[in-house]
Each structure stands twice: as C-alpha cells, then as structure tokens.
N, C-alpha and C. Protein backbone atom coordinates (compact mmCIF):
# COMPACT_ATOMS: atom_id res chain seq x y z
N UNK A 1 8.09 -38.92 22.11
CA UNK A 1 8.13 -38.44 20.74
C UNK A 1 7.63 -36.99 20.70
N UNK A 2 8.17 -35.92 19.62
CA UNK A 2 8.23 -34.72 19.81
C UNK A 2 7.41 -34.91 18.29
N UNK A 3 6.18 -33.75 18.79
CA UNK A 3 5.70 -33.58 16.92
C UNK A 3 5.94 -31.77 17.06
N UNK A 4 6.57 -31.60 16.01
CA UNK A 4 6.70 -30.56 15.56
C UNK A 4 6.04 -29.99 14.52
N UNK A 5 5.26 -28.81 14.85
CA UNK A 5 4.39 -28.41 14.00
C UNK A 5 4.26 -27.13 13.65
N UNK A 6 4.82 -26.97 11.93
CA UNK A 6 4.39 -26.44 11.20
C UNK A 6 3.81 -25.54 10.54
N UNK A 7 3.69 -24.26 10.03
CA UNK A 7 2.65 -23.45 9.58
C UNK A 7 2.99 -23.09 8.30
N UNK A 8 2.19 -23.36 6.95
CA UNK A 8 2.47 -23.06 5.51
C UNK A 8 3.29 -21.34 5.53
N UNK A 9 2.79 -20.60 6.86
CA UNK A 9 3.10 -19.13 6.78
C UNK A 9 4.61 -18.92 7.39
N UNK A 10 4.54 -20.54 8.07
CA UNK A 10 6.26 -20.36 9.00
C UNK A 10 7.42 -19.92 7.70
N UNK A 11 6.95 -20.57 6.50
CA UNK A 11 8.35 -19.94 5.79
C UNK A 11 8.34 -18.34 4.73
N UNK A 12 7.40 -18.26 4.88
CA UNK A 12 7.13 -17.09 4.56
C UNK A 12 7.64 -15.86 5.50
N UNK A 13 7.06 -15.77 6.95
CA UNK A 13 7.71 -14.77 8.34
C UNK A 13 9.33 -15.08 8.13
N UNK A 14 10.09 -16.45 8.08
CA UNK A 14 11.66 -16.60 8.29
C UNK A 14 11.55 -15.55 6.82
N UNK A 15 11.40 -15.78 5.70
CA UNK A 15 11.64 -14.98 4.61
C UNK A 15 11.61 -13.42 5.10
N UNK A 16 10.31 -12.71 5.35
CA UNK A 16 10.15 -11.62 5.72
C UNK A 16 11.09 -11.40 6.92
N UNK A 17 11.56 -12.32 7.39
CA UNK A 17 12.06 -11.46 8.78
C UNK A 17 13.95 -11.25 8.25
N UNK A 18 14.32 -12.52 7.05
CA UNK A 18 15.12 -12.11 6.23
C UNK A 18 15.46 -11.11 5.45
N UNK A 19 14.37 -10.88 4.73
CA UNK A 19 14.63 -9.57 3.94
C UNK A 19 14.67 -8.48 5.00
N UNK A 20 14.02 -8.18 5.83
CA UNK A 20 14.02 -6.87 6.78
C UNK A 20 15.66 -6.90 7.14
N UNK A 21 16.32 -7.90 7.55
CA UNK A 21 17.58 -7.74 7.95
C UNK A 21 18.66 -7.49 6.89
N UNK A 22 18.33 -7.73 5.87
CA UNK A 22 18.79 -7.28 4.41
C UNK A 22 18.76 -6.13 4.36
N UNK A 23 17.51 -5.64 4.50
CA UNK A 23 17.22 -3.96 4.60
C UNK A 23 17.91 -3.07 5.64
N UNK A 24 17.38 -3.54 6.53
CA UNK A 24 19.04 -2.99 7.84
C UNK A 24 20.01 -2.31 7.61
N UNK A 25 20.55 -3.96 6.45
CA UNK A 25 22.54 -3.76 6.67
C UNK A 25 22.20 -2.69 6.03
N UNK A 26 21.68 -2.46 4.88
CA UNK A 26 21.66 -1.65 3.51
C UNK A 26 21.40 -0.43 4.17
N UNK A 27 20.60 0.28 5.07
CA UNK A 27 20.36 1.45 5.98
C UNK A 27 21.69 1.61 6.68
N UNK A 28 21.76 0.61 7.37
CA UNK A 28 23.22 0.69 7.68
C UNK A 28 24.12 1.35 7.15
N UNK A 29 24.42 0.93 5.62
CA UNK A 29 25.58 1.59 5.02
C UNK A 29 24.91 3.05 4.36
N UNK A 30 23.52 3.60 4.12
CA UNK A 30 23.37 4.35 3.67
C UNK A 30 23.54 5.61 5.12
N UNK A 31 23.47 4.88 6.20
CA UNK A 31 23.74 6.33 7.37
C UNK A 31 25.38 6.80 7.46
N UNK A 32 26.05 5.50 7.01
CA UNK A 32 27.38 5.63 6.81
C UNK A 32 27.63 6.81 5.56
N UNK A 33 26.97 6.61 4.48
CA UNK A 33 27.52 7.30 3.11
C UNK A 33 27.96 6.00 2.08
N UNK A 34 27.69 4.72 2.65
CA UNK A 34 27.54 4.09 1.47
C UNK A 34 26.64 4.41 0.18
N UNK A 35 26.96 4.99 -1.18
CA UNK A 35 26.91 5.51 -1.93
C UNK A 35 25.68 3.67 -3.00
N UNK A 36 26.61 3.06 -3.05
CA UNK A 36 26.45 1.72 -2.93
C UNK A 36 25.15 1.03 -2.44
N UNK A 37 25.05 1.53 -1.28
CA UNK A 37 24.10 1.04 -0.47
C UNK A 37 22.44 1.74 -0.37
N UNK A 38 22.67 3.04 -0.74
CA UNK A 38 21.28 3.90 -1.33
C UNK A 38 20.72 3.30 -2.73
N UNK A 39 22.23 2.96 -3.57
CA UNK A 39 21.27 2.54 -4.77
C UNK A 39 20.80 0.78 -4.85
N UNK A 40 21.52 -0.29 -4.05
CA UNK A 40 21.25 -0.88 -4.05
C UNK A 40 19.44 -0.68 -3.66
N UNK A 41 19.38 -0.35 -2.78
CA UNK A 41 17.97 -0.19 -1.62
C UNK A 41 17.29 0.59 -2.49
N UNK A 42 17.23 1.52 -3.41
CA UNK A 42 16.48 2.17 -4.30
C UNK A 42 16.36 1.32 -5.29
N UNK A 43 16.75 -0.01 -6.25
CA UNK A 43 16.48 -0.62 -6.85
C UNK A 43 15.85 -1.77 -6.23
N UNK A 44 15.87 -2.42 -5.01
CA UNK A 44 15.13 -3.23 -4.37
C UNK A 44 14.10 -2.79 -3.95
N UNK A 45 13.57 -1.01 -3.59
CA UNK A 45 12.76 -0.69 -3.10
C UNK A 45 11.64 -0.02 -4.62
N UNK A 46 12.31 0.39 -6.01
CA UNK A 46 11.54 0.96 -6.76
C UNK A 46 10.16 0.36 -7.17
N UNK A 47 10.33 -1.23 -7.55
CA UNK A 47 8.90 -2.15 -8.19
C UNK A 47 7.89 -2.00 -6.53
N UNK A 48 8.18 -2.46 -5.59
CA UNK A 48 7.75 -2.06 -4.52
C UNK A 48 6.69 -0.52 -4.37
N UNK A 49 7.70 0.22 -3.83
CA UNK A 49 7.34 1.88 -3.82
C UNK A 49 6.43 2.48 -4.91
N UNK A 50 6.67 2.04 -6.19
CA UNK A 50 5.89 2.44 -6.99
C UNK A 50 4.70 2.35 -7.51
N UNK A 51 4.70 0.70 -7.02
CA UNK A 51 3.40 0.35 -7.70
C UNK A 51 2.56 0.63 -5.99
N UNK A 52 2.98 0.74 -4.93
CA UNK A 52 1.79 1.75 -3.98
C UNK A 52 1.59 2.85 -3.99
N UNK A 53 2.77 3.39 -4.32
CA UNK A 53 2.20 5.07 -4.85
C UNK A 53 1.95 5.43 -6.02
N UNK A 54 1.46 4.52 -7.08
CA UNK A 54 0.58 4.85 -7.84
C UNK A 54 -0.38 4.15 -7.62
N UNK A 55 -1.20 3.30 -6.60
CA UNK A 55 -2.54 3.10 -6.10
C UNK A 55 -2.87 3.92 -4.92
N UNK A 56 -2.10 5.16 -4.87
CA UNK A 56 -2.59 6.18 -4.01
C UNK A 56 -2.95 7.29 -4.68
N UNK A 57 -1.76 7.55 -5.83
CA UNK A 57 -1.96 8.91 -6.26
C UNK A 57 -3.14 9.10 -7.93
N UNK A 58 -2.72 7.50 -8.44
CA UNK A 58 -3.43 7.26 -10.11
C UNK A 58 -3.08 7.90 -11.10
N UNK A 59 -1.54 8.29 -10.78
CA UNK A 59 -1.29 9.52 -11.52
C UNK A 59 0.67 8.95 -11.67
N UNK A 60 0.93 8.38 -12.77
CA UNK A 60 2.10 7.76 -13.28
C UNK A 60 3.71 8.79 -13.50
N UNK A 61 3.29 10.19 -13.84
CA UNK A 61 4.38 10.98 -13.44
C UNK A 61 4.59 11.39 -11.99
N UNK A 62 3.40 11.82 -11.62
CA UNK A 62 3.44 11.85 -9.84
C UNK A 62 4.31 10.96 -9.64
N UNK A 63 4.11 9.82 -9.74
CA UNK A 63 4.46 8.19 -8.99
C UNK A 63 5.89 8.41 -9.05
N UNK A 64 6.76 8.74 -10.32
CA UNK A 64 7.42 9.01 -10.10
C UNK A 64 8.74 9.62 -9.62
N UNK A 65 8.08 10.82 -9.84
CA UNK A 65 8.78 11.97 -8.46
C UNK A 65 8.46 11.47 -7.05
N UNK A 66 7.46 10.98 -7.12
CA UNK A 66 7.29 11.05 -5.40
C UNK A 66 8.74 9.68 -4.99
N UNK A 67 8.72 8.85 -6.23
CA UNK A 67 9.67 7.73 -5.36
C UNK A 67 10.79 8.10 -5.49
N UNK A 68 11.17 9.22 -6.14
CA UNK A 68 12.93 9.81 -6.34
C UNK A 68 12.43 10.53 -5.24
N UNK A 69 11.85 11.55 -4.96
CA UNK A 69 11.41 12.17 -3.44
C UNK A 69 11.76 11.42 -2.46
N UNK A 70 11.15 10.15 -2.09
CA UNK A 70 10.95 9.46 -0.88
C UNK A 70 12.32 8.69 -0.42
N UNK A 71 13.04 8.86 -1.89
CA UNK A 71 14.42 7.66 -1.73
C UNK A 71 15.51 8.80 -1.71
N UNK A 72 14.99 10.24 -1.70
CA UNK A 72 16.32 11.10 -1.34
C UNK A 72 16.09 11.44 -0.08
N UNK A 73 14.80 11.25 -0.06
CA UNK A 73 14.65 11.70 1.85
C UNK A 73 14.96 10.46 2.95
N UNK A 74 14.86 9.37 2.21
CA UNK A 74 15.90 8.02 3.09
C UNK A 74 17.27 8.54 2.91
N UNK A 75 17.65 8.80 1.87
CA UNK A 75 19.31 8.99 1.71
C UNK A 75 19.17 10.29 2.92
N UNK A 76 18.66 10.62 2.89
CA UNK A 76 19.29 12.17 3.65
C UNK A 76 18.62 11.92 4.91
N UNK A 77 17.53 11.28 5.30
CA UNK A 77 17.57 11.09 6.88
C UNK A 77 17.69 9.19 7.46
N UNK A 78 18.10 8.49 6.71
CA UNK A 78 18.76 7.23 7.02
C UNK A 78 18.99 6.95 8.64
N UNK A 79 19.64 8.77 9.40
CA UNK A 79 20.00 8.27 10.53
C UNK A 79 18.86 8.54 11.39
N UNK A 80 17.89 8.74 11.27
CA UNK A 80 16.53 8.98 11.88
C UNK A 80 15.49 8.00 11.69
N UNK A 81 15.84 6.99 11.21
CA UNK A 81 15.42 5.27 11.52
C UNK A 81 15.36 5.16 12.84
N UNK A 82 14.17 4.85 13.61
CA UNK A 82 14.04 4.61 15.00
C UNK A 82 14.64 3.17 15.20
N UNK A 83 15.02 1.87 14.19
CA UNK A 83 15.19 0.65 14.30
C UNK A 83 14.06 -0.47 14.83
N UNK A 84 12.43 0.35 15.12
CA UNK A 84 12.04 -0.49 16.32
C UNK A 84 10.71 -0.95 14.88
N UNK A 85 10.44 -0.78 13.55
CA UNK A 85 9.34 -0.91 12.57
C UNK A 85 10.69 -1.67 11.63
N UNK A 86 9.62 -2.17 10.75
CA UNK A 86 10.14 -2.77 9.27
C UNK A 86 11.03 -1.49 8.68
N UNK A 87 12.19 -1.70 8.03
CA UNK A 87 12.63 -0.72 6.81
C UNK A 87 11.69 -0.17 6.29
N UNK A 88 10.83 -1.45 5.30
CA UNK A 88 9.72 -1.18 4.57
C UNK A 88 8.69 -0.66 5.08
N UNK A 89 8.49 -0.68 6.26
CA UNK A 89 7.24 0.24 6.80
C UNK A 89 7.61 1.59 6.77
N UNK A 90 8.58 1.75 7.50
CA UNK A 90 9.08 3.43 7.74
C UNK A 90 8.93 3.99 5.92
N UNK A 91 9.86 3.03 5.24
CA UNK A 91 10.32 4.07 3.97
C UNK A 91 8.50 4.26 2.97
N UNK A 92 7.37 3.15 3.12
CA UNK A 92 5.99 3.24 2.82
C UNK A 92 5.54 4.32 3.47
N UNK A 93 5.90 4.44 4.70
CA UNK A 93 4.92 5.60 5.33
C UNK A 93 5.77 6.99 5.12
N UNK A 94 7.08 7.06 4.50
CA UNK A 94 7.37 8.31 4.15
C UNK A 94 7.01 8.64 2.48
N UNK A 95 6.26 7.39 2.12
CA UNK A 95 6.08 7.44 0.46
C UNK A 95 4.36 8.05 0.78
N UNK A 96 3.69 7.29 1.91
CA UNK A 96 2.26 7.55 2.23
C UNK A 96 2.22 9.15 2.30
N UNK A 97 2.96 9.94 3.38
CA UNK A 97 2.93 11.42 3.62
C UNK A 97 3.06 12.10 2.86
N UNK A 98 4.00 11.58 1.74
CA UNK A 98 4.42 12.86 0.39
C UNK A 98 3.53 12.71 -0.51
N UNK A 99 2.69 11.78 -0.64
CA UNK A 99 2.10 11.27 -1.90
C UNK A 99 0.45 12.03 -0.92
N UNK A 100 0.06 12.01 0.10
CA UNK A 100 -1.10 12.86 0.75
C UNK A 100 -0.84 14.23 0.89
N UNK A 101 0.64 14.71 0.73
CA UNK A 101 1.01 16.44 0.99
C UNK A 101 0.68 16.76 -0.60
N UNK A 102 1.15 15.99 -1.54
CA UNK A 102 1.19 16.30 -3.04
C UNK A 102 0.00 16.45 -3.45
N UNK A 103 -0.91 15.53 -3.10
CA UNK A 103 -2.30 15.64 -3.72
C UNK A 103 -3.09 16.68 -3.40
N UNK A 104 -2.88 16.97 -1.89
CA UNK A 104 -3.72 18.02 -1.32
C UNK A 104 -3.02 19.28 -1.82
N UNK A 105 -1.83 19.27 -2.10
CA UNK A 105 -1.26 21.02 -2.36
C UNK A 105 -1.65 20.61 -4.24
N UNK A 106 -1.48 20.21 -4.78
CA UNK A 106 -2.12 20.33 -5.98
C UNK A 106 -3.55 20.39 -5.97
N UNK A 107 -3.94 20.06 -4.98
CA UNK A 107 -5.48 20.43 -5.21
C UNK A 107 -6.35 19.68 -6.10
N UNK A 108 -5.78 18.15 -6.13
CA UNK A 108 -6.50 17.34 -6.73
C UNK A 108 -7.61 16.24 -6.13
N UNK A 109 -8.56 15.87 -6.62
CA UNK A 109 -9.72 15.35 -5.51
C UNK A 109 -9.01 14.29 -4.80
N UNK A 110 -9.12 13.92 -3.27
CA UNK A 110 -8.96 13.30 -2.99
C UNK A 110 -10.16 12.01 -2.94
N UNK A 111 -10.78 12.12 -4.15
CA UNK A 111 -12.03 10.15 -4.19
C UNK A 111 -12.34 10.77 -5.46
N UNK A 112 -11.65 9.57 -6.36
CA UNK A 112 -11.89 9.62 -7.71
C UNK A 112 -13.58 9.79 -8.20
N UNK A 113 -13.81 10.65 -9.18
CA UNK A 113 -15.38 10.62 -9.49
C UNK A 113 -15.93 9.79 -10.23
N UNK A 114 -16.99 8.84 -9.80
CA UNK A 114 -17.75 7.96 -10.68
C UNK A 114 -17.52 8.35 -11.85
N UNK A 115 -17.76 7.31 -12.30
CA UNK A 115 -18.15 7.65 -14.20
C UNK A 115 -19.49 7.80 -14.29
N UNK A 116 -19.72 8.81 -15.41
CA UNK A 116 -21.06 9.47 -15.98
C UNK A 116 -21.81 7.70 -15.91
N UNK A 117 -21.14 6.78 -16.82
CA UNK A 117 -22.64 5.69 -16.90
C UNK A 117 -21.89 4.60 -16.17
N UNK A 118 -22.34 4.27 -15.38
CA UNK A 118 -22.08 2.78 -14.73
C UNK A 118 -22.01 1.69 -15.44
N UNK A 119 -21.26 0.25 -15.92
CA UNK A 119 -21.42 -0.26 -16.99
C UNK A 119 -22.45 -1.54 -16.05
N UNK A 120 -23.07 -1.60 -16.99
CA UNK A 120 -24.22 -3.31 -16.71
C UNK A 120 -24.06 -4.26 -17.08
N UNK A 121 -24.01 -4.93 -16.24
CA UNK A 121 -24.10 -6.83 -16.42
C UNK A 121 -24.83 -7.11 -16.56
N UNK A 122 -24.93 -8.68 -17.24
CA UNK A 122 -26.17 -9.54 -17.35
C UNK A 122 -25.22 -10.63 -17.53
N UNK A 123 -25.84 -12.10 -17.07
CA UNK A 123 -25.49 -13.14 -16.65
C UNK A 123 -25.18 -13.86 -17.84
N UNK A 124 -24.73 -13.00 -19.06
CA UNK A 124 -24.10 -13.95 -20.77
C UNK A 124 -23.23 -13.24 -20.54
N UNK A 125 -22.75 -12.14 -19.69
CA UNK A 125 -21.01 -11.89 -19.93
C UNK A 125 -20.08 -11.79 -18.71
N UNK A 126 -19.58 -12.54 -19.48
CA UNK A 126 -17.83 -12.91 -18.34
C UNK A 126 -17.42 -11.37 -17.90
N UNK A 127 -17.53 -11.28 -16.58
CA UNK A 127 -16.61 -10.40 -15.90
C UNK A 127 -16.17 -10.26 -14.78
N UNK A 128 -14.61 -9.89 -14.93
CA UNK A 128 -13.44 -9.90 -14.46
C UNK A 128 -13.88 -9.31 -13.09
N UNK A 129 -13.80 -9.96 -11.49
CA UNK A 129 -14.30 -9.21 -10.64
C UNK A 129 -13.19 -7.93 -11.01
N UNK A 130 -11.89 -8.37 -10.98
CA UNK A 130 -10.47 -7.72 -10.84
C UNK A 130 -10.85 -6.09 -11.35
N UNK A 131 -11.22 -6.14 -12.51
CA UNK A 131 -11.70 -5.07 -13.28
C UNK A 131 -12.64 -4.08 -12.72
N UNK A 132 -14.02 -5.08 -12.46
CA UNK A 132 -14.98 -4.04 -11.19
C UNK A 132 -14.33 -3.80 -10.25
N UNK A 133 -13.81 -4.39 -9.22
CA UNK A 133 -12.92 -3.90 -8.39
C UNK A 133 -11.62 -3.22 -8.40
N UNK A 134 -11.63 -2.73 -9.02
CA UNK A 134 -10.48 -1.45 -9.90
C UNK A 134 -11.29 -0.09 -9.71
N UNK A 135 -12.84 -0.56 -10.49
CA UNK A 135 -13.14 0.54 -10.59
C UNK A 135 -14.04 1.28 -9.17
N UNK A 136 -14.72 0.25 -8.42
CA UNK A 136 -15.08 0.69 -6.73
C UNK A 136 -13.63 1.18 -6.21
N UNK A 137 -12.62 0.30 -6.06
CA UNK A 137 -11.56 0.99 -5.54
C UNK A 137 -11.48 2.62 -5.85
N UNK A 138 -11.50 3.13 -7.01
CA UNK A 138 -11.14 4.26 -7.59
C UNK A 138 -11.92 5.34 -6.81
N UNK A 139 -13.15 4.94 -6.44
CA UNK A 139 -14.06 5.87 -5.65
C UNK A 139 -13.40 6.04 -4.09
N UNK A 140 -12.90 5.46 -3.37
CA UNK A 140 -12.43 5.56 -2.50
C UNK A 140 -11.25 6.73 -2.24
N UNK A 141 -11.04 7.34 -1.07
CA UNK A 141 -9.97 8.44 -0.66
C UNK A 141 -8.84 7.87 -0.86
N UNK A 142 -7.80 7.94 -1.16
CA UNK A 142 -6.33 7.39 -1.02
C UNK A 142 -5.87 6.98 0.24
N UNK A 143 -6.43 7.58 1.34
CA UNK A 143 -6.28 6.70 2.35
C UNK A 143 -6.59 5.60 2.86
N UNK A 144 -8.16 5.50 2.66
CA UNK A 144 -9.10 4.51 2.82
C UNK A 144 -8.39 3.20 1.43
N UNK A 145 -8.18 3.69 0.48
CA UNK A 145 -7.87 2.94 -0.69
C UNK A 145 -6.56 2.08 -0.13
N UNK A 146 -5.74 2.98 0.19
CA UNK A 146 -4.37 2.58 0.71
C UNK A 146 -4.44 1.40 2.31
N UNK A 147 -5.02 1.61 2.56
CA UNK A 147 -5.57 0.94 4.05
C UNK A 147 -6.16 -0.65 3.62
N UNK A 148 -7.50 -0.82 2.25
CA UNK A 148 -8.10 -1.83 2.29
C UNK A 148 -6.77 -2.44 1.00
N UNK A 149 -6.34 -2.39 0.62
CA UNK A 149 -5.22 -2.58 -0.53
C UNK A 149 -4.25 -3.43 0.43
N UNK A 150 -3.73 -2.48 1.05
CA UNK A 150 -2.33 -3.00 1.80
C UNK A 150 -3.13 -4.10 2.86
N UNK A 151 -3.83 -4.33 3.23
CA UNK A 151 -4.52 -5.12 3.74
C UNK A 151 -4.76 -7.22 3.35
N UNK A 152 -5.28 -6.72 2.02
CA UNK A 152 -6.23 -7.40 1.08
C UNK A 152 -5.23 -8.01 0.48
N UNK A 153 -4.81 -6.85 -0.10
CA UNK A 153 -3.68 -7.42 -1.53
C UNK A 153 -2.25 -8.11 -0.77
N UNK A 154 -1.81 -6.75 -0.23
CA UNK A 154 -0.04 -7.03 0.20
C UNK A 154 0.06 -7.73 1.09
N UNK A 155 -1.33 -8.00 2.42
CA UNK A 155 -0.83 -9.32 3.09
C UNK A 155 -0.63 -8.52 4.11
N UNK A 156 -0.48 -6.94 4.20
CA UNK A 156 0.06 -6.12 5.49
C UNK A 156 -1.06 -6.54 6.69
N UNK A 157 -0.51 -6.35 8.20
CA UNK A 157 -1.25 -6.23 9.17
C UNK A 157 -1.95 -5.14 9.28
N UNK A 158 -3.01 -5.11 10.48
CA UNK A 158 -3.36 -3.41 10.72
C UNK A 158 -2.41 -2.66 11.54
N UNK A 159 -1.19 -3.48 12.19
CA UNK A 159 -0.48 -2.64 12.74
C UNK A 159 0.52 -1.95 11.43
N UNK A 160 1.24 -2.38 10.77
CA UNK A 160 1.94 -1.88 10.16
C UNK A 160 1.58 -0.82 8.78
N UNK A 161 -0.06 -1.31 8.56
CA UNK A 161 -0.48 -0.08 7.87
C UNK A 161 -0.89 1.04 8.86
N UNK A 162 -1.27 1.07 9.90
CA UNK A 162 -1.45 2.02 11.06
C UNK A 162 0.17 2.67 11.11
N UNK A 163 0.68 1.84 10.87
CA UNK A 163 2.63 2.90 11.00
C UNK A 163 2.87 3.50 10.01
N UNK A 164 2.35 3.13 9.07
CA UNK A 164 2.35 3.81 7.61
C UNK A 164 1.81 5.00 7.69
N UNK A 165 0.61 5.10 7.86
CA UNK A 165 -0.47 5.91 7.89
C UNK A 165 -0.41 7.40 9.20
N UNK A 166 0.59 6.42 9.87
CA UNK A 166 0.55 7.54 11.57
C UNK A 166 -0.63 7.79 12.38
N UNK A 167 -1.25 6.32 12.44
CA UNK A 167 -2.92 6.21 13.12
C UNK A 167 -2.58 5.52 14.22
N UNK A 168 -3.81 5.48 14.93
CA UNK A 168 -3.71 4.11 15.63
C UNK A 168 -4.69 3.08 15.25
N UNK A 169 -4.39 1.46 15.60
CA UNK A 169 -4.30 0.53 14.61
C UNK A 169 -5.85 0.60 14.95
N UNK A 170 -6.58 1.00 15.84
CA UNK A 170 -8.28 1.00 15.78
C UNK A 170 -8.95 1.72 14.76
N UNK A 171 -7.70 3.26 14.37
CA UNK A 171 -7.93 3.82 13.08
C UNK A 171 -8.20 3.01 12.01
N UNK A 172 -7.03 2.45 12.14
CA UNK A 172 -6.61 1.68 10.61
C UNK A 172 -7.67 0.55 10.54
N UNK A 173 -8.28 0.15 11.38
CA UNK A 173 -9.02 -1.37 11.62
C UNK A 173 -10.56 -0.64 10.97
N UNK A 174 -10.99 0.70 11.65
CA UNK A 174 -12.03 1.15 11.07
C UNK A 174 -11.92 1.88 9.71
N UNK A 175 -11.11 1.98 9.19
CA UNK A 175 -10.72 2.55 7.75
C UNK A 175 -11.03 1.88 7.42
N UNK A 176 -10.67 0.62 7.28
CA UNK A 176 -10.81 -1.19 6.43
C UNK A 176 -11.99 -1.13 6.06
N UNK A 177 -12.70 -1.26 7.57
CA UNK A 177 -14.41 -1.72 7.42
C UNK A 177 -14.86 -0.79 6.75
N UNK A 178 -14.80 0.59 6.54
CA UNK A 178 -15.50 1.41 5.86
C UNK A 178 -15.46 1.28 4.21
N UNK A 179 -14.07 1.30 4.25
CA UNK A 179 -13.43 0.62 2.86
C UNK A 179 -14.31 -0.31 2.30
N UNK A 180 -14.36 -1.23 2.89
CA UNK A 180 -15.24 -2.83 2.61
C UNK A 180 -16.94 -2.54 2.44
N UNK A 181 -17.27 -1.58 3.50
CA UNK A 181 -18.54 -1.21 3.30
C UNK A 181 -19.17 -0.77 1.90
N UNK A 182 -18.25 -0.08 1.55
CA UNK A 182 -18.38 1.07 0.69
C UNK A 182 -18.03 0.57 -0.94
N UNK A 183 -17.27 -0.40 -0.72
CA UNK A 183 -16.75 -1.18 -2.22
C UNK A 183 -18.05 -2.59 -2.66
N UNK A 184 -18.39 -2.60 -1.12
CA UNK A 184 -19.78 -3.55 -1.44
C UNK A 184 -20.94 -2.62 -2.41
N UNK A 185 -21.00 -1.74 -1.19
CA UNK A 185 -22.12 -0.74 -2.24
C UNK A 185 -22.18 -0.40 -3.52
N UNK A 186 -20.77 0.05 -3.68
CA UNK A 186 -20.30 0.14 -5.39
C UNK A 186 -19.91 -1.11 -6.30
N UNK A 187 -19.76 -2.24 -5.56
CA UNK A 187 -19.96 -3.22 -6.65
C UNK A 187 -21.51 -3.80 -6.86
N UNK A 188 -22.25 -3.60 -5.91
CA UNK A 188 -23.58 -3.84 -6.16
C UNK A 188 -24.29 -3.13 -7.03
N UNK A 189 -24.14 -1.39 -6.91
CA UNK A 189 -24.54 -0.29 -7.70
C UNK A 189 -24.23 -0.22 -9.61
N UNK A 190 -22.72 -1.34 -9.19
CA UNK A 190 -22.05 -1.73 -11.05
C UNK A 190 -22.73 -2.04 -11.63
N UNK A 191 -23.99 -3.25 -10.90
CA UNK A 191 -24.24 -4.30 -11.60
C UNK A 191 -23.53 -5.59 -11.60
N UNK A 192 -22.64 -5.62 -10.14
CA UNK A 192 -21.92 -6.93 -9.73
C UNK A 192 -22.55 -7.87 -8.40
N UNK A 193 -23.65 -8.34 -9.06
CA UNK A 193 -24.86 -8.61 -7.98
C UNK A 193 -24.12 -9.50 -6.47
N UNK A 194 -22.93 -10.21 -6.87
CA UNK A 194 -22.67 -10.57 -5.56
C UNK A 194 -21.59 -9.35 -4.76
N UNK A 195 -21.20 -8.59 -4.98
CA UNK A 195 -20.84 -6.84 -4.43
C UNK A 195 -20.70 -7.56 -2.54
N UNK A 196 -22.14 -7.58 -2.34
CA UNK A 196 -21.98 -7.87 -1.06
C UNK A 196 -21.22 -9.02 -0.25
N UNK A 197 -20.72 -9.90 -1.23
CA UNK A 197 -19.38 -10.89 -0.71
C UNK A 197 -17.93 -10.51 -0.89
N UNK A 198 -18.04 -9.44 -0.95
CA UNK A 198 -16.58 -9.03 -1.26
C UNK A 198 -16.19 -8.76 0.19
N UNK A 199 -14.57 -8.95 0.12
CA UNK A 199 -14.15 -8.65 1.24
C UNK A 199 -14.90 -9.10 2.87
C-alpha cells in the first residue's frame, strides 16, 4: 500500500507555478509585439504592482507613474527576460529600482518621520494591531519596509525578494531581522505592550 502525502501548500505551488506559466506565454507575445498581450499582463499585473509600490513609495500619484513606467519598460525590454526568475519577480524588481531612483532624485526621505505625539493605550481600548503596525512600518526605509512586507504579508521567500532587491539572499535575510527588530521597538515605544511578539 502506497500513502501519499499531501501538503495544504501542495495546491497553492501547482497554482503559483500555473500562473508563472500564464505569465510566460503573455511575455512571450509581448517580445513578439503582441499588442494584446502587454495589455492583457498590465491588467493582471496593475492590483498587484500597485499596491507594492505604494508600500514603498506612500505616495498615490507616484504609484502611479511608476506602474505606467515599469509596464512600458516590460513592453520595451520583454526580450531581456533572462527566463531563469518568476515573471513577477523580474517585473517587482523593475517596479523596486524605479520606485528607489524616484525617491532618491526627488529628494524625498527615505524613513518616514515619527509623529510629533505617539498615541497611548490603556487596556479599555480595542486596538487594531493592523493599524499600529501601519504606523511602525512607516518608520522604516522602503527597502527594509519592502523586504519585511513581501516577506510577512505576500508569502515571498528570501530568495525572490533578494531578486527583487538585487542582494544577496543573506542581504535580504538580514534586512528582515532588522526590520523585525526595529518594528518591535516601535510597537513597544506606541504603547503596544506586546511589540515584542511581533514577527
């Protein structure tokens, strides 16, 4: 008797390893000049693309240029896909570079500034970790932010945010921890007394 076994994540990877081949054909036809095939992949890629580059940049018109930016620079270098990363990694890490060239040539801080008053808890009011952790996030660099996010939230590995990023994945592994370090401190500093179980 054969037991075959299982992993709740096995159908999730066949999914992911589906959509990537989805993404392919669609590269595929955009190195061709499928016309078709850019906008398909720009409407499958916009809810995506956008909502990470506006947890890099915090800035909602930015967000937008940068993803008409990032989806004309797929259309126009499509044939410079190495084939050997995710679609979605390559076209993230060309959304990661423009959205770190933009901030720095505008000359905008890269680690959002505390707020003047820290808000305080006390144990009669309900609060949302989601909310404090919005606002520790905000203190963080866009890189570091982008690193414990894609991590945490999206489920990414450290290799594929390391491809994003153009690190190596020991980079990306110590970005995390610092990340984590540092969001403890600031949820403790809120007034979010368990701070130090996060992450």
């Amino acid at each position: 008797m054969v037991i075959v076994r299982t992993s709740k994540y096995s159908g999730q990877r066949e999914a992911a390893r589906s959509l990537d081949a989805h993404d392919r054909e669609l590269l595929k036809g955009v190195v061709a000049g499928d016309r078709d095939a850019i906008t398909e992949l720009y409407n499958l890629y916009f809810p995506r693309l956008f909502g990470f580059l506006y947890r890099l940049s915090r800035d909602y018109c930015l967000t937008e240029e940068l993803v008409n930016d990032v989806m004309l620079i797929v259309w126009r270098d499509a044939d410079k896909f190495r084939w050997s990363s995710k679609v979605s990694t390559w076209i993230l890490g060309i959304g990661y570079r423009q959205c770190i060239k933009r901030l720095r040539k505008r000359r905008l801080p890269l680690v959002a500034k505390p707020q003047a008053r820290e808000p305080q808890f006390d144990g009669c009011e309900i609060v949302e970790l989601d909310d404090v952790l919005a606002r520790a996030l905000d203190e963080l660099s866009p890189e570091h932010r982008m690193m414990i996010e894609s991590v945490l939230y999206l489920g990414m590995t450290y290799r594929e945010v390391a491809q994003i990023a153009g690190c190596p994945v020991n980079t990306a592994k110590t970005r995390v921890h610092n990340a984590r370090r540092h969001l403890r401190v600031a949820l403790v500093r809120m007034g979010y007394e368990h701070g130090a179980n996060v992450g």
